[in-house]
Protein backbone atom coordinates (compact mmCIF):
# COMPACT_ATOMS: atom_id res chain seq x y z
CA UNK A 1 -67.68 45.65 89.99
CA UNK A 2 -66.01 48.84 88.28
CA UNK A 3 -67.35 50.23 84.55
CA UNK A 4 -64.39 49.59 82.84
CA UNK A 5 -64.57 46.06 84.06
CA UNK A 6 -68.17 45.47 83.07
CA UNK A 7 -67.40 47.48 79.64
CA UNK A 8 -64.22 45.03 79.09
CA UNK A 9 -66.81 42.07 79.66
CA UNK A 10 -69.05 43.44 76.98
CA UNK A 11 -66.29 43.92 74.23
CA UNK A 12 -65.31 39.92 75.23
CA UNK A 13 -68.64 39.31 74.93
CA UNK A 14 -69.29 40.40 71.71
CA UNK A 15 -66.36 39.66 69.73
CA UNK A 16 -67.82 35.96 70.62
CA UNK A 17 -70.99 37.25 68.83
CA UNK A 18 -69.37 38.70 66.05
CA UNK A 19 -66.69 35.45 65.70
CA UNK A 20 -69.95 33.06 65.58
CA UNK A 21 -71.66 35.57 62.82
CA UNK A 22 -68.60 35.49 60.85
CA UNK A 23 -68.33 31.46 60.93
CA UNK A 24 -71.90 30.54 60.30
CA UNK A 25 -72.91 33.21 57.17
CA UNK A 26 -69.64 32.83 55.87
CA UNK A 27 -70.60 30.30 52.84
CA UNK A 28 -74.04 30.79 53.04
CA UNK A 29 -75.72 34.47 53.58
CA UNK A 30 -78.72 33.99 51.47
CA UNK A 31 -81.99 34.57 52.08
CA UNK A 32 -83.02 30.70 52.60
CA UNK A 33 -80.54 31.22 55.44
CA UNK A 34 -81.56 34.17 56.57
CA UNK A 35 -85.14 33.50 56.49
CA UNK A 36 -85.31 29.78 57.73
CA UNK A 37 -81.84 28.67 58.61
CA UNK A 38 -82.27 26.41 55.33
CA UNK A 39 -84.37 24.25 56.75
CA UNK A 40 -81.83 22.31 58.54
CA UNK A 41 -82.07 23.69 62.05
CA UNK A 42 -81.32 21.10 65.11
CA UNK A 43 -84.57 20.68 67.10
CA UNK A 44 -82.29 20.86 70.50
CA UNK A 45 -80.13 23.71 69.61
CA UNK A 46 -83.77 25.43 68.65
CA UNK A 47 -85.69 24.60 71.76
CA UNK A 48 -82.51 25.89 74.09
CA UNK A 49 -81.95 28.70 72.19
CA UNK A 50 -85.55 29.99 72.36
CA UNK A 51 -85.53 30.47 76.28
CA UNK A 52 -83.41 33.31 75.63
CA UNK A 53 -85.48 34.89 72.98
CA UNK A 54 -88.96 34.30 75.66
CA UNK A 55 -86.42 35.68 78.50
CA UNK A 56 -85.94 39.05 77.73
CA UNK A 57 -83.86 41.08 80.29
CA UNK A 58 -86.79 42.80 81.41
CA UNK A 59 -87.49 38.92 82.74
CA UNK A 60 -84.15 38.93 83.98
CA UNK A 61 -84.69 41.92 86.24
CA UNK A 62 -88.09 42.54 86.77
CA UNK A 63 -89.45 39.46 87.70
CA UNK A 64 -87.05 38.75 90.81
CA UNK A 65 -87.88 42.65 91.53
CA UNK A 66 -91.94 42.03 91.41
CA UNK A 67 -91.59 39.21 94.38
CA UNK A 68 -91.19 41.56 96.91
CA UNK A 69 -93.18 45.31 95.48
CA UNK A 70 -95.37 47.42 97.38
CA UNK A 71 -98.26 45.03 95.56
CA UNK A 72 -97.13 42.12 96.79
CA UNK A 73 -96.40 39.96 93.78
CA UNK A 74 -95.09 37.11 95.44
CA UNK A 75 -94.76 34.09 93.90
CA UNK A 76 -97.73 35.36 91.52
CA UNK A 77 -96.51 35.58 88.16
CA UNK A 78 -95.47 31.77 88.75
CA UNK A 79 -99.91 31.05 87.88
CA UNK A 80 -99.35 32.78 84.97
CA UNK A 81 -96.26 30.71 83.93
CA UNK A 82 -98.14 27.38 84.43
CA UNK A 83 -100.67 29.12 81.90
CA UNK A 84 -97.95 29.55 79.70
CA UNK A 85 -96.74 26.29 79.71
CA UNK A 86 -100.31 25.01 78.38
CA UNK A 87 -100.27 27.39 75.97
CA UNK A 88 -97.18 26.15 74.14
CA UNK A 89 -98.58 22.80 74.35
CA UNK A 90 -100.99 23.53 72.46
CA UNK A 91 -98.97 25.83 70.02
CA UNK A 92 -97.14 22.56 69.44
CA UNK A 93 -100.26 20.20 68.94
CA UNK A 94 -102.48 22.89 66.83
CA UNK A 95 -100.75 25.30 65.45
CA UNK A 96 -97.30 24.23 64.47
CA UNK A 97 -98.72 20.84 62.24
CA UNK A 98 -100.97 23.62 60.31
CA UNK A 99 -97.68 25.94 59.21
CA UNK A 100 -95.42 22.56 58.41
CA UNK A 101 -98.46 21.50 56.63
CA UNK A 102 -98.40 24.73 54.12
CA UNK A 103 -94.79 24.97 54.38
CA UNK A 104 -94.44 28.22 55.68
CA UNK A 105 -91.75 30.66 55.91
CA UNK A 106 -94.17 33.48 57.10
CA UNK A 107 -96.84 32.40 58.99
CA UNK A 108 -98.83 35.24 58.11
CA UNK A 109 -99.08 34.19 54.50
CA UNK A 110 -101.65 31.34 55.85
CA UNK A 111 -104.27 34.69 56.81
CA UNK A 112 -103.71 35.31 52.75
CA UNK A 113 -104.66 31.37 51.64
CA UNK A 114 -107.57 31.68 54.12
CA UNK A 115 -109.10 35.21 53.88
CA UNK A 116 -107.46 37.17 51.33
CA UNK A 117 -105.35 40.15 50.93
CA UNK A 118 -106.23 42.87 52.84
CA UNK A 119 -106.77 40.23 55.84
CA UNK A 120 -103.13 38.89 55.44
CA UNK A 121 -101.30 42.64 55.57
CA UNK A 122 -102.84 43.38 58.14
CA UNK A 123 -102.24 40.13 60.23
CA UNK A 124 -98.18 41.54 59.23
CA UNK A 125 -99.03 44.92 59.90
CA UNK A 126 -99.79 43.85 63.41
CA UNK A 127 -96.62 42.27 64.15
CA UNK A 128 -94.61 44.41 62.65
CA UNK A 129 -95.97 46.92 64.96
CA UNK A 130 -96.34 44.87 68.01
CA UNK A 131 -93.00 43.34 67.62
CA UNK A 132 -91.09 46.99 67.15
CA UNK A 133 -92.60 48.45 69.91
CA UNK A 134 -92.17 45.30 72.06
CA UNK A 135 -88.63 44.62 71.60
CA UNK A 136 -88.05 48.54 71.56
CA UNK A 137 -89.79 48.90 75.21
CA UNK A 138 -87.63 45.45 76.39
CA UNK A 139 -84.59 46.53 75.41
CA UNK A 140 -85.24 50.47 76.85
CA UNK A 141 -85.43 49.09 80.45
CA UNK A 142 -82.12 46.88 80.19
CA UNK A 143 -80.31 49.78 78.52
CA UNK A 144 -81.36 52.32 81.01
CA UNK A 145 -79.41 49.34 83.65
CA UNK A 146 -76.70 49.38 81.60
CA UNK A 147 -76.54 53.57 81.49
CA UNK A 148 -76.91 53.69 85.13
CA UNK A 149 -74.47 51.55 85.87
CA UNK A 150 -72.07 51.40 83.60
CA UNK A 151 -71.87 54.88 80.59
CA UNK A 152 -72.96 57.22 83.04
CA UNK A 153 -69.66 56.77 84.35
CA UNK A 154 -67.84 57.61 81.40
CA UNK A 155 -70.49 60.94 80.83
CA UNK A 156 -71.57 58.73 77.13
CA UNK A 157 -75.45 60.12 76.58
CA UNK A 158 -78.26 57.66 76.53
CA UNK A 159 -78.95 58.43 73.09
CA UNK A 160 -75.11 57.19 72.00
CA UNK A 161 -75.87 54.07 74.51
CA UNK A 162 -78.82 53.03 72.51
CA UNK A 163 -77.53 53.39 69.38
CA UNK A 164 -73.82 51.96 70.17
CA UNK A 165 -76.02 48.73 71.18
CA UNK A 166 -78.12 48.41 68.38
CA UNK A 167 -75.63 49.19 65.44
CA UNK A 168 -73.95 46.05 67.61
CA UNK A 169 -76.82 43.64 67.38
CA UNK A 170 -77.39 44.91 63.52
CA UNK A 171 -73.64 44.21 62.92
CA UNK A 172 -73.65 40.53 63.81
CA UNK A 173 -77.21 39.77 62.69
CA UNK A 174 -77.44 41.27 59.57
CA UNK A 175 -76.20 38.50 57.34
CA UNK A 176 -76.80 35.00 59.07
CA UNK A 177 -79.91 36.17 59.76
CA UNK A 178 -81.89 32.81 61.87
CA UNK A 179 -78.63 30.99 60.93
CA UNK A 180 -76.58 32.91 62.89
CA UNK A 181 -78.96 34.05 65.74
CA UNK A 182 -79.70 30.02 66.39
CA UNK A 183 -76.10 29.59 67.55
CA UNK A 184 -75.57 32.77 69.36
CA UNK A 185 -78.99 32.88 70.84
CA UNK A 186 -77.83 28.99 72.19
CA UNK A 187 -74.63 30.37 73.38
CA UNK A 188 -77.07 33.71 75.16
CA UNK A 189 -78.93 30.87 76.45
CA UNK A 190 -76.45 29.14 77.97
CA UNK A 191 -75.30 32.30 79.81
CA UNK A 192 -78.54 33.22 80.86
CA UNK A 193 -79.27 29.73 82.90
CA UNK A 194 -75.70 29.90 84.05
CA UNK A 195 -76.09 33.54 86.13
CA UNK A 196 -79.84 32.05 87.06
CA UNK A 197 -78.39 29.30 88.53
CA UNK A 198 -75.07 30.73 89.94
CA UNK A 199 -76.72 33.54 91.08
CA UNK A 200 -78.94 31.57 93.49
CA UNK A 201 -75.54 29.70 94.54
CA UNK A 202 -73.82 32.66 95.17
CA UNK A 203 -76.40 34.85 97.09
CA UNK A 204 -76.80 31.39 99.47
CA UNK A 205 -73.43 31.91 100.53
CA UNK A 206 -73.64 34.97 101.42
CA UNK A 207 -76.62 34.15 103.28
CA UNK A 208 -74.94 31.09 104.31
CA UNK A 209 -77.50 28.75 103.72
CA UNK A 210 -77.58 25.54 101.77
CA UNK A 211 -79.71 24.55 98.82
CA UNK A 212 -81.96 22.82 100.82
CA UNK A 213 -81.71 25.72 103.88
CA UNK A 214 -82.04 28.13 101.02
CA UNK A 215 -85.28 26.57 100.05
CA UNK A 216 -86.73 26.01 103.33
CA UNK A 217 -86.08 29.92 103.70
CA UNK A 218 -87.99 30.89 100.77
CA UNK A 219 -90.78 28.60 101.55
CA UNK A 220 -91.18 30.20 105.56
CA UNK A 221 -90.99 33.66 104.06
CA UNK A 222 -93.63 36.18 103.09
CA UNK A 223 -92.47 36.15 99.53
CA UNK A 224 -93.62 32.12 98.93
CA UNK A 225 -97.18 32.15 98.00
CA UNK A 226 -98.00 31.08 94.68
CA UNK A 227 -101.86 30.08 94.04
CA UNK A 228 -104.11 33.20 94.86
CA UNK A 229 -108.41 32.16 95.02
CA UNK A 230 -109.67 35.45 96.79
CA UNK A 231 -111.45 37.74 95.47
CA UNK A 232 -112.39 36.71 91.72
CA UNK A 233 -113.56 40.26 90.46
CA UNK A 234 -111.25 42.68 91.85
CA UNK A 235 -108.13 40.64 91.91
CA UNK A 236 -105.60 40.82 88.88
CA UNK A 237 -103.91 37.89 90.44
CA UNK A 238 -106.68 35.11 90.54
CA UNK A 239 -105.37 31.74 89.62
CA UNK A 240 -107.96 31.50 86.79
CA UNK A 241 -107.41 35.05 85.99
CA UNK A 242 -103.54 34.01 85.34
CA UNK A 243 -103.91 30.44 83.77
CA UNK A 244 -106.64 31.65 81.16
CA UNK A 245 -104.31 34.92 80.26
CA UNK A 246 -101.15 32.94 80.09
CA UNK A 247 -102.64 30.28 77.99
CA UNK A 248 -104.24 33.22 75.12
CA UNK A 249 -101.21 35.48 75.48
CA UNK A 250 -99.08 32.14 74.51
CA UNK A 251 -100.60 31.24 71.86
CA UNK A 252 -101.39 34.60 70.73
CA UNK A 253 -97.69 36.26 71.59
CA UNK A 254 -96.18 33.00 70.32
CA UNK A 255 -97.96 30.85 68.03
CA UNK A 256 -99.28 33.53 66.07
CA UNK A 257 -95.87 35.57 66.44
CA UNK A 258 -92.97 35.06 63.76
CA UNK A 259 -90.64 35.53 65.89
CA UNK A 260 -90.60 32.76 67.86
CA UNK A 261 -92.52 30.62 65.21
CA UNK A 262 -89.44 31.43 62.74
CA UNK A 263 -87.19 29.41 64.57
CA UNK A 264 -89.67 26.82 64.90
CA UNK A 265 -90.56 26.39 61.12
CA UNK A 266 -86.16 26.11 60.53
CA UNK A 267 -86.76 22.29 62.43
CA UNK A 268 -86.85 19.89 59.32
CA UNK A 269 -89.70 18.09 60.49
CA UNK A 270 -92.94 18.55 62.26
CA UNK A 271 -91.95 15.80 64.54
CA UNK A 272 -88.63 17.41 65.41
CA UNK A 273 -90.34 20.72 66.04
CA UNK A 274 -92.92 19.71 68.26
CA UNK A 275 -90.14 17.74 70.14
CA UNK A 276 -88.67 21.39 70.33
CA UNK A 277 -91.31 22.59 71.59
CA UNK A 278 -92.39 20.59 74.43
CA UNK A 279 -88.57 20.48 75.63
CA UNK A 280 -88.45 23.89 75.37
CA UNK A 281 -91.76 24.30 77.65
CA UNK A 282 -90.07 21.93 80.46
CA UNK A 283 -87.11 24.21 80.54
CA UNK A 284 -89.54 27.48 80.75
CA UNK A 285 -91.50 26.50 83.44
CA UNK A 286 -87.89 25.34 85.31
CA UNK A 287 -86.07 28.39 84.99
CA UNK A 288 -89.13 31.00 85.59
CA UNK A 289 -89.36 29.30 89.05
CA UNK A 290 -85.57 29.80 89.18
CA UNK A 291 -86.40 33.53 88.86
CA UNK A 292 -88.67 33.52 91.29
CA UNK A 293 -86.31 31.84 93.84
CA UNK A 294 -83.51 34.61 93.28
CA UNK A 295 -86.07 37.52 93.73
CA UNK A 296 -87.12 35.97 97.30
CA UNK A 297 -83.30 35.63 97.90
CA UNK A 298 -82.48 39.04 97.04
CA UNK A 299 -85.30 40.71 99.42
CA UNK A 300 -84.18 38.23 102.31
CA UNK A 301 -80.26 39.63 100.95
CA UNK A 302 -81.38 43.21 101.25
CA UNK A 303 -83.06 42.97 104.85
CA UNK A 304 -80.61 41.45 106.48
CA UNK A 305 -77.85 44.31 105.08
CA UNK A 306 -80.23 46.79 104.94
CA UNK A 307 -79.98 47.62 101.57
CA UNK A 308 -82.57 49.71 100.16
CA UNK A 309 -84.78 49.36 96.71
CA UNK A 310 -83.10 51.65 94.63
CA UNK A 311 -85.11 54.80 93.66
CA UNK A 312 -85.87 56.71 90.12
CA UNK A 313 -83.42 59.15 89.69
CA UNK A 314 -86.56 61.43 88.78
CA UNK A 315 -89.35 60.91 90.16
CA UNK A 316 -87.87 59.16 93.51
CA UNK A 317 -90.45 56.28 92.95
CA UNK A 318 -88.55 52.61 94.42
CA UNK A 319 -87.56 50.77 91.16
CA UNK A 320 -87.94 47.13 92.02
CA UNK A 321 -86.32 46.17 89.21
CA UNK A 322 -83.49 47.75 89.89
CA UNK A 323 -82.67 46.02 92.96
CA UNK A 324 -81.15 42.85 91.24
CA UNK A 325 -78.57 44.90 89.23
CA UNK A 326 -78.08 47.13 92.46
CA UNK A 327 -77.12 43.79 94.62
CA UNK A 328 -75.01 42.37 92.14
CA UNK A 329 -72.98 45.13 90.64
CA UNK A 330 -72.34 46.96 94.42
CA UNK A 331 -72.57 44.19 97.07
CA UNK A 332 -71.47 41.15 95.79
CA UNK A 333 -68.05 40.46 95.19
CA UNK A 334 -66.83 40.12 91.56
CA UNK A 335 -67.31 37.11 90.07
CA UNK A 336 -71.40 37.37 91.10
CA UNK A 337 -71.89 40.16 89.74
CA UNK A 338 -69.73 39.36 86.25
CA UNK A 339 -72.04 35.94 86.24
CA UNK A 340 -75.06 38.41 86.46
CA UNK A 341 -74.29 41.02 84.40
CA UNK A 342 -73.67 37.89 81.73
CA UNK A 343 -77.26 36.61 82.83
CA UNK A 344 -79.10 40.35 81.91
CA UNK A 345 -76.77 40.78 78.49
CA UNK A 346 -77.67 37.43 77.18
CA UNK A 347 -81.23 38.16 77.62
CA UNK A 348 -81.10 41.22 76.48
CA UNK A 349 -79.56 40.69 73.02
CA UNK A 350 -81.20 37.00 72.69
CA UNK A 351 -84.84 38.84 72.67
CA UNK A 352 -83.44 41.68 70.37
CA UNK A 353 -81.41 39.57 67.82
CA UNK A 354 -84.29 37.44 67.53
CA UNK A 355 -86.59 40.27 67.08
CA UNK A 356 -84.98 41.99 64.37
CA UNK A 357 -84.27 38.90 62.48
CA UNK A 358 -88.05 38.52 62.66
CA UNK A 359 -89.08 41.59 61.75
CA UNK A 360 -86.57 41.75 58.43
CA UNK A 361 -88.16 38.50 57.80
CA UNK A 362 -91.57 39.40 58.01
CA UNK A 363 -91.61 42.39 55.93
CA UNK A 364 -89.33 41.18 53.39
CA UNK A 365 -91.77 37.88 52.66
CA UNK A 366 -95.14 39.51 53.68
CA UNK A 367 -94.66 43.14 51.46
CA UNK A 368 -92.07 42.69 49.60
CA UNK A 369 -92.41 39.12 48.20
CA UNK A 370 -89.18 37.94 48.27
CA UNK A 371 -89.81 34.77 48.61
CA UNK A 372 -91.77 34.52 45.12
CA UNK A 373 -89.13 36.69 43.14
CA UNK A 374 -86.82 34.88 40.71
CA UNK A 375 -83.35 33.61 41.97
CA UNK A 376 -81.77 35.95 39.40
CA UNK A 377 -82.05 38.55 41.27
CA UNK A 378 -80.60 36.77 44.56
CA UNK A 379 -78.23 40.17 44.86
CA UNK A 380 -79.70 42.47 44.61
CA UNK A 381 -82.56 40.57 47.13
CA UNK A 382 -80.20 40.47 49.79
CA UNK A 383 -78.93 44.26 49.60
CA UNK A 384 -83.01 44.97 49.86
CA UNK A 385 -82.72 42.53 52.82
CA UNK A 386 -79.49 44.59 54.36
CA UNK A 387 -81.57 47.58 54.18
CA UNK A 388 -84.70 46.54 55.62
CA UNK A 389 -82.79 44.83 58.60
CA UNK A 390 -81.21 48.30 58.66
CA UNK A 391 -84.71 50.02 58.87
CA UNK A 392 -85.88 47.66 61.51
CA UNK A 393 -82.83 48.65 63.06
CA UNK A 394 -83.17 52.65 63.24
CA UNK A 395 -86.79 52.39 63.79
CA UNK A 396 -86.22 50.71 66.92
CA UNK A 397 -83.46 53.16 67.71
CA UNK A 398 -86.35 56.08 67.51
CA UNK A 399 -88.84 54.07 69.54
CA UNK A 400 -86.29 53.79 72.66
CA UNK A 401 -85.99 57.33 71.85
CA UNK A 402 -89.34 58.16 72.41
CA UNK A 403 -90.03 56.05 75.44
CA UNK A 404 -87.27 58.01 77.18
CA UNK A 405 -88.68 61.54 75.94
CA UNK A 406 -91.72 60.45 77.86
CA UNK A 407 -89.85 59.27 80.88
CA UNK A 408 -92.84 57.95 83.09
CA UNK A 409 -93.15 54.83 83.64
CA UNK A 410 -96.75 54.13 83.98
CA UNK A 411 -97.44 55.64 80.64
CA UNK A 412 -94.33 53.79 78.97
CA UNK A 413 -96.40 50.79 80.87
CA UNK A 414 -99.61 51.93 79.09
CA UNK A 415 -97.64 51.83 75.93
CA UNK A 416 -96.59 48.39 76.08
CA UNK A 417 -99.64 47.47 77.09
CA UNK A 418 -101.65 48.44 74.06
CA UNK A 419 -98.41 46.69 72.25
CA UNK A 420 -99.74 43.61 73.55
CA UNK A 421 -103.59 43.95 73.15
CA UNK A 422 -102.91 43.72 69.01
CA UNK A 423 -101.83 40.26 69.35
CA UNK A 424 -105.94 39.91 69.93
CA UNK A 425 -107.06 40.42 66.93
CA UNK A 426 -104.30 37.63 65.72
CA UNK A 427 -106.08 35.71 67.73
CA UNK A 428 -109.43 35.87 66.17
CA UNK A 429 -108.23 35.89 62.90
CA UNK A 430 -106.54 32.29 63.01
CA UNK A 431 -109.48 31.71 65.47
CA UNK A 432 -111.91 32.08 62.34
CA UNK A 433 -109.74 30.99 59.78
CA UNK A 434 -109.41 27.64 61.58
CA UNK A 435 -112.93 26.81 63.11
CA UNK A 436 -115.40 28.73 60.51
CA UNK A 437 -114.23 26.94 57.24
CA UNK A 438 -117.17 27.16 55.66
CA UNK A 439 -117.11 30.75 55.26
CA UNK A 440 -114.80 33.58 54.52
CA UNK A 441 -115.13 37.01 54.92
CA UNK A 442 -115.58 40.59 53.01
CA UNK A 443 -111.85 41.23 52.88
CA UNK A 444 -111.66 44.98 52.66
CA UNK A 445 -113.33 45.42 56.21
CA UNK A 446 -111.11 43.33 57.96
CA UNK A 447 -108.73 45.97 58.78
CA UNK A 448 -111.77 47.96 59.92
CA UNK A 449 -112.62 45.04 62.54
CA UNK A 450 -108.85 44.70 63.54
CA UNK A 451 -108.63 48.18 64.32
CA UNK A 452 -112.46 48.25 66.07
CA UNK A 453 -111.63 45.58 68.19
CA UNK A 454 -108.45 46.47 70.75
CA UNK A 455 -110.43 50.18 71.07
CA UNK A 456 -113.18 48.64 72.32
CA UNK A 457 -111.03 46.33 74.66
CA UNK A 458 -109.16 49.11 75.96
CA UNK A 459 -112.73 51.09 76.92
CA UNK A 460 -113.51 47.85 78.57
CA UNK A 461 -111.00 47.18 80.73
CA UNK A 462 -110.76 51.26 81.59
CA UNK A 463 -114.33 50.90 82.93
CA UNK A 464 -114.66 47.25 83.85
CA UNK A 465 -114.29 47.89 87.19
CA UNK A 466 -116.84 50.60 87.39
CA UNK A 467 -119.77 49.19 85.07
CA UNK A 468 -119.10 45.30 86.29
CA UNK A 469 -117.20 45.03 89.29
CA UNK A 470 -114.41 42.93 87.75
CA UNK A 471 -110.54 43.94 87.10
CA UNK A 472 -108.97 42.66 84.35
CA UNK A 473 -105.57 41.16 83.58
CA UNK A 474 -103.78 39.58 80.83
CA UNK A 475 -107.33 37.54 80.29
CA UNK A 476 -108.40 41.19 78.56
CA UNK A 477 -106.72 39.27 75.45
CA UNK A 478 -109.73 36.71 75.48
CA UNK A 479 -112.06 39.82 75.11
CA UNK A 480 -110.35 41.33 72.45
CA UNK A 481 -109.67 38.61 70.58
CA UNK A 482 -113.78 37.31 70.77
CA UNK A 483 -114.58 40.83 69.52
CA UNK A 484 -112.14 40.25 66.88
CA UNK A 485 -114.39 36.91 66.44
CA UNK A 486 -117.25 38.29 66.38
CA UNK A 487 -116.60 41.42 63.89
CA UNK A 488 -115.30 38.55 61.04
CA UNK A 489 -118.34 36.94 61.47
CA UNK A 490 -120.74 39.37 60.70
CA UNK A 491 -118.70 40.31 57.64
CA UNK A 492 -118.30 36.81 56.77
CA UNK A 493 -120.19 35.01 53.75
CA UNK A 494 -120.25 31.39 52.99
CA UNK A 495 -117.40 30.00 50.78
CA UNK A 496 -117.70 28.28 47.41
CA UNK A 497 -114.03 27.04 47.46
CA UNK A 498 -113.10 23.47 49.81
CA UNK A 499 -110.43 24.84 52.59
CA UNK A 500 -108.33 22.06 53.82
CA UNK A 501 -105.72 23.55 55.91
């Protein structure tokens, strides 16, 4: 597949974008739209479109790439989905009935009703930051793809890449807001599932195999294994290990996340979200194994042609991830690799839409009140609105920046990483504000504890290995959200006032 054919299916592609932003803000760009879709939101258009915000395109790529690495991932990451997929149940059954309860548009303003004000910024402070540098580190790897196969041909520097693709995303996001990024990201959706699916369909006929050959190939082949037992301390891939981290990360990375709670809370019913949920959790599991399946295919692809894992143009390191773009874009003929250059798009701009949305959202309701200022001032509201989803925007746009001044993976890893471990003191936040009502705590140290908390996670899982024999994984999130736990409590006091959320 040539550049200019790939760069043709982009401008389609978002013109489609840009033709569904136009349609759906077009009598209604407010902030109630914006913010919550008015409230109005189908529960089935919700729960499809959300696979493509949890997709990102680092999904897309690096999760058929991980089957076969040097580590061998096999079928691994499949424990961690089943984790997942308890997680979100109980997202659905706990958390979601306590936000329609309070009638949330930021789910962070709960933290304020429950502990005060110091303990609800910095709930948002934590997203805000988690969420930027997140969504900044997802969409660096898919637009480094993109720049190796596609602008580096026309000699256009990374730097004009990233921003080219974000002033795109800001363009058609900026004044639907939810109510725009529900369609699109359904639309994203639909693309993703499609190259998933046709992907597997068209790399069995190269192979030659039938559905049912295909599977019987995966299932003989080194690649297949999914539940690991051995070796409970020094394994990162132990089946409890995986279900304990997906479940916390879920509900921590999700329930207590606006982002993906946003488009929840835009269902007009409790009933109709949880119904959105658990559909959406069916379809998860589904098209994660789907994943799986294709990275198997590709390494049975590449050893049969002899294709090798594509290397770092700097280092020389193999780039797993880069073998699924490598295979479709230079081996395949041309409608596989259009189907999965649609596939890693989609993804890509379902997480980030999403994201940015959230992020506008977040600040605009959690600092800057908007959602308690008088309708008078609706105008000049949604100009403030333009210009934070403009700041969200360029701040991203320096965070790719950095992550490819420092150009090494393992500390961009590191980076993402600690991303993730400040969803843990989320975690014992809600954690206290829902099982400790009869207490509350000194406000003004909370951010003290919040901060405490993921430094003393990171020393322990830096030294884990070395003071207790035992490796941690995503479960580190348990850890730092119990220190989290345990900080609150000891600046906690008994309540006079009757909490009954």
């Amino acid at each position: 597949m040539t550049p200019a054919a790939i760069l043709s299916l982009m401008v389609i592609y978002f013109a489609i974008l840009f033709a569904i932003a136009y349609f759906t803000s077009k009598n209604n760009n407010g902030n109630e739209a914006f913010f919550s879709a008015n409230k109005n939101a189908k529960w089935y258009l919700v729960a499809f479109g959300m696979i493509g915000t949890a997709l990102s395109g680092v999904t897309f790529i690096s999760v058929p790439g991980e089957v076969g690495s040097p580590n061998g991932e096999q079928f691994k990451y499949f424990q961690f989905v089943i984790g997942n997929a308890i997680g979100f149940i109980l997202v659905a059954k706990v958390l979601l009935p306590l936000y329609y309860r309070m009638n949330l548009t930021s789910i962070y303003t709960y933290i304020e009703n429950r502990l005060g004000y110091y303990s609800y910024k910095t709930a948002a402070t934590i997203f805000l930051i988690s969420r930027t540098i997140g969504s900044s580190f997802r969409l660096y790897l898919v637009v480094i793809v993109l720049q190796r196969f596609v602008f580096d041909f026309y000699q256009i520097p990374f730097t004009v890449t990233v921003l080219i693709t974000l002033a795109l995303i800001f363009s058609y996001t900026y004044r639907g807001g939810l109510k725009t990024i529900i369609i699109t990201d359904t639309l994203q959706t639909f693309f993703l599932v499609s190259a998933v699916v046709l992907t597997i369909y068209f790399i069995c006929q190269s192979l030659n195999l039938s559905f049912i050959e295909a599977f019987e190939t995966i299932k003989k082949s080194q690649y297949s294994q999914i539940f690991f037992f051995n070796d409970f301390l020094n394994s990162r891939f132990h089946f409890i290990k995986q279900i304990l981290g997906g479940i916390f990360v879920t509900i921590a990375m999700v329930g207590l996340d606006q982002d993906l709670m946003q488009k929840n809370l835009s269902c007009a019913t409790i009933g109709e979200a949880q119904k959105n949920m658990f559909t959406f959790t069916g379809i998860f599991v589904i098209i994660n194994l789907f994943f799986l399946s294709v990275g198997a295919l590709l390494y049975i692809y590449a050893n049969k042609n002899g294709i090798e894992i594509p290397k770092d143009l700097i280092t020389g390191k193999p780039r797993t991830d880069l073998l699924f773009p490598e295979i479709a874009f230079h081996h395949l003929s041309f409608i596989p690799s259009l189907v999965s250059l649609l596939g890693i798009t989609a993804a890509t701009f379902a997480t980030t839409d999403s994201a940015l949305t959230a992020l506008t959202t977040s600040f605009c309701v959690d600092f800057l009140d908007m959602k308690k200022k008088k309708s008078s001032n609706n105008e000049v509201l949604i100009k403030t609105r333009h210009l934070i989803h403009l700041g969200f925007s360029f701040l991203m746009f320096i965070t790719i920046l950095i992550f490819n001044t420092i150009n090494d993976s393992s500390v961009v890893g590191m980076i993402f990483r600690v991303a993730s471990y400040t969803y843990g003191p989320l975690l014992g936040l809600y954690c206290f504000g829902l099982f400790w009502k009869s207490k509350t705590v000194k406000d003004k140290f909370v951010p003290f504890v919040c901060l405490t908390s993921p430094v003393m996670s990171y020393f322990i899982s830096e030294n884990s290995t070395n003071l207790f024999g035992y490796t941690f994984d995503n479960e580190l999130i348990i850890v730092n959200g119990l220190l989290t736990l345990l900080g609150l409590v000891l600046i906690s006091k008994n309540t006079t006032r009757s909490v009954n959320y």
